[in-house]
N, C-alpha and C. Protein backbone atom coordinates (compact mmCIF):
# COMPACT_ATOMS: atom_id res chain seq x y z
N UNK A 1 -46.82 13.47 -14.79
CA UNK A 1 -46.02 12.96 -15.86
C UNK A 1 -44.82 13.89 -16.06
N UNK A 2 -44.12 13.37 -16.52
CA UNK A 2 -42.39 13.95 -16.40
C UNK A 2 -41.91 13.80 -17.86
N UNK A 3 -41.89 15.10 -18.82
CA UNK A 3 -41.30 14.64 -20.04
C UNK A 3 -39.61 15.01 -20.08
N UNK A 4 -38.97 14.55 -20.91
CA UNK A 4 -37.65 15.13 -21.24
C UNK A 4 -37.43 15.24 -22.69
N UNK A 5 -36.90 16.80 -23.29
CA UNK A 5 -36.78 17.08 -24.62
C UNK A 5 -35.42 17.33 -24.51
N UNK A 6 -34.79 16.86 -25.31
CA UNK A 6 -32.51 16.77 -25.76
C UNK A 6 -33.03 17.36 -27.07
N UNK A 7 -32.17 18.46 -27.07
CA UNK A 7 -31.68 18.97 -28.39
C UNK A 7 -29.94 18.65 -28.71
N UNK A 8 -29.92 18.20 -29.74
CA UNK A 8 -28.56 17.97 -30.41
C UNK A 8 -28.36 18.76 -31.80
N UNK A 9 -27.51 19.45 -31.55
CA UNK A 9 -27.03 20.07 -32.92
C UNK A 9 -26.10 19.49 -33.72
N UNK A 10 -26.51 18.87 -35.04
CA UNK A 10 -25.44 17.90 -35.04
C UNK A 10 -25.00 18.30 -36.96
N UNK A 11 -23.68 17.67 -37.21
CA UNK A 11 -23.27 18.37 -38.31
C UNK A 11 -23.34 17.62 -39.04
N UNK A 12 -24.16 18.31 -40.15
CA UNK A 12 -24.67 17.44 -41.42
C UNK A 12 -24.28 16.16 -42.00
N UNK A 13 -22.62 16.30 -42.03
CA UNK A 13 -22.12 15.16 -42.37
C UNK A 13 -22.11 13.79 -41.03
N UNK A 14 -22.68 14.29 -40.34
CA UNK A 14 -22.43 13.13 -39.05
C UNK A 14 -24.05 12.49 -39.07
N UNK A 15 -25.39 13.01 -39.34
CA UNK A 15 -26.66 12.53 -39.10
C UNK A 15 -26.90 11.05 -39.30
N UNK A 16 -25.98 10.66 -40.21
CA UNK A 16 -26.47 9.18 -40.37
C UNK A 16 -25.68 8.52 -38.96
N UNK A 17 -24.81 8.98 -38.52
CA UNK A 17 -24.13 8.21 -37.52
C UNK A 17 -24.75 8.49 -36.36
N UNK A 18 -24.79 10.12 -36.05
CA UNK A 18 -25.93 10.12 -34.83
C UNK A 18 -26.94 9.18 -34.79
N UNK A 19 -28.14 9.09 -36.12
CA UNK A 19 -28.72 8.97 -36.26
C UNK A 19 -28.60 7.13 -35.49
N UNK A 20 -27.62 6.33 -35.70
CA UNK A 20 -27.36 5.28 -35.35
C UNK A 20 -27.05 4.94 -33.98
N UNK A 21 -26.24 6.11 -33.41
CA UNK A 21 -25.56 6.19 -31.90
C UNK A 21 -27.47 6.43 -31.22
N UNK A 22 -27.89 7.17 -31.95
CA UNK A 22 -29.17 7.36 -31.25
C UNK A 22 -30.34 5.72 -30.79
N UNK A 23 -29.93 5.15 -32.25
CA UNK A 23 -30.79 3.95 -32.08
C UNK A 23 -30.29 2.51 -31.20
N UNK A 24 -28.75 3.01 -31.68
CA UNK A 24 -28.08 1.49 -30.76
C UNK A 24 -27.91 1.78 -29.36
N UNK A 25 -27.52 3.01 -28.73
CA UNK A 25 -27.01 3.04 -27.82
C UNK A 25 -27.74 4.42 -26.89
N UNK A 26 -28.10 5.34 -27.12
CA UNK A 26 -28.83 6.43 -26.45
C UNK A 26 -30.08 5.90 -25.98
N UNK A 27 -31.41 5.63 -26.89
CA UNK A 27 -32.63 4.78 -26.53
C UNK A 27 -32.14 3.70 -25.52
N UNK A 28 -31.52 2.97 -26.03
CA UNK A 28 -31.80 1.91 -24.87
C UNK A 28 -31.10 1.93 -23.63
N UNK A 29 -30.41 3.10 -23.42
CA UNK A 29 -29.60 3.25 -21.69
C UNK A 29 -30.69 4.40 -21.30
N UNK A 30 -31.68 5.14 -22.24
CA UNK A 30 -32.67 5.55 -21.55
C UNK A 30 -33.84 4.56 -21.10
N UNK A 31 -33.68 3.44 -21.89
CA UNK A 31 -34.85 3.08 -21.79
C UNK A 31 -34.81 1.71 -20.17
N UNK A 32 -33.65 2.04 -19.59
CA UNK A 32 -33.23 1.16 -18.11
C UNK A 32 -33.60 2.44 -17.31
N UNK A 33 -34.01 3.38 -17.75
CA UNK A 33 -34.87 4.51 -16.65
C UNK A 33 -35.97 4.15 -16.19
N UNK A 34 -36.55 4.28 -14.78
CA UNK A 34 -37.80 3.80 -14.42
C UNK A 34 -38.54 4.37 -15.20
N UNK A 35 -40.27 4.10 -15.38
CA UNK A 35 -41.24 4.82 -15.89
C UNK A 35 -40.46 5.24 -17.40
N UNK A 36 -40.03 4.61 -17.89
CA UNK A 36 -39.49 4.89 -19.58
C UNK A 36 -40.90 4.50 -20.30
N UNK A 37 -41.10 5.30 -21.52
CA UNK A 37 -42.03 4.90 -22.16
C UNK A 37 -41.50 4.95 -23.83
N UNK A 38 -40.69 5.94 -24.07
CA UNK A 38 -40.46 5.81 -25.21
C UNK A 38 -39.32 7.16 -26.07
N UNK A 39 -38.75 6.70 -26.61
CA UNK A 39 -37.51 7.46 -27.33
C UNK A 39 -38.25 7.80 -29.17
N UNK A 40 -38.27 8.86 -29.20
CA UNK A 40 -38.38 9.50 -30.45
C UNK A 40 -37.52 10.43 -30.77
N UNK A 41 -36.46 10.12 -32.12
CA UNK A 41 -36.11 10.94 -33.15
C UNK A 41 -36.33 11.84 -33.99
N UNK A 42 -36.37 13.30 -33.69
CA UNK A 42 -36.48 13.79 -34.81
C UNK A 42 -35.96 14.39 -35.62
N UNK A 43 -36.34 14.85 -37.09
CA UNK A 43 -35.40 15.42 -37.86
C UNK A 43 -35.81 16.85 -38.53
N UNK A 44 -34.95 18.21 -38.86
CA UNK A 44 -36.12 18.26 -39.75
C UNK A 44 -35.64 18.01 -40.77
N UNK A 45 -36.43 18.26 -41.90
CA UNK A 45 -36.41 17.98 -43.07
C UNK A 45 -36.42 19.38 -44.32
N UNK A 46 -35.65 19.16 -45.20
CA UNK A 46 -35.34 20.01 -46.19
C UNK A 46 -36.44 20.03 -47.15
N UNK A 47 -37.32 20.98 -47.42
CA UNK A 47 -37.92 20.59 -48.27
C UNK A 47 -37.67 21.08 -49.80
């Protein structure tokens, strides 16, 4: 099995848009990769 971890450093005021570029358009040109199984986002969180 073959994983791949992307780190993005991204600036606060931009997360909601990443956050979108991630769902419309990053996931799914990964997901025309052979053996794709699945795209997860994460965040952290402020507590």
């Amino acid at each position: 099995m073959i994983e791949r971890q992307v780190t993005f450093h991204v600036l606060p005021d931009k997360e909601a848009e990443f956050g979108t570029f991630s769902k419309e358009e990053y996931a799914p040109l990964m997901a025309e990769t052979e053996g794709f199984v699945s795209a997860s986002l994460l965040q952290d969180q402020e507590i």
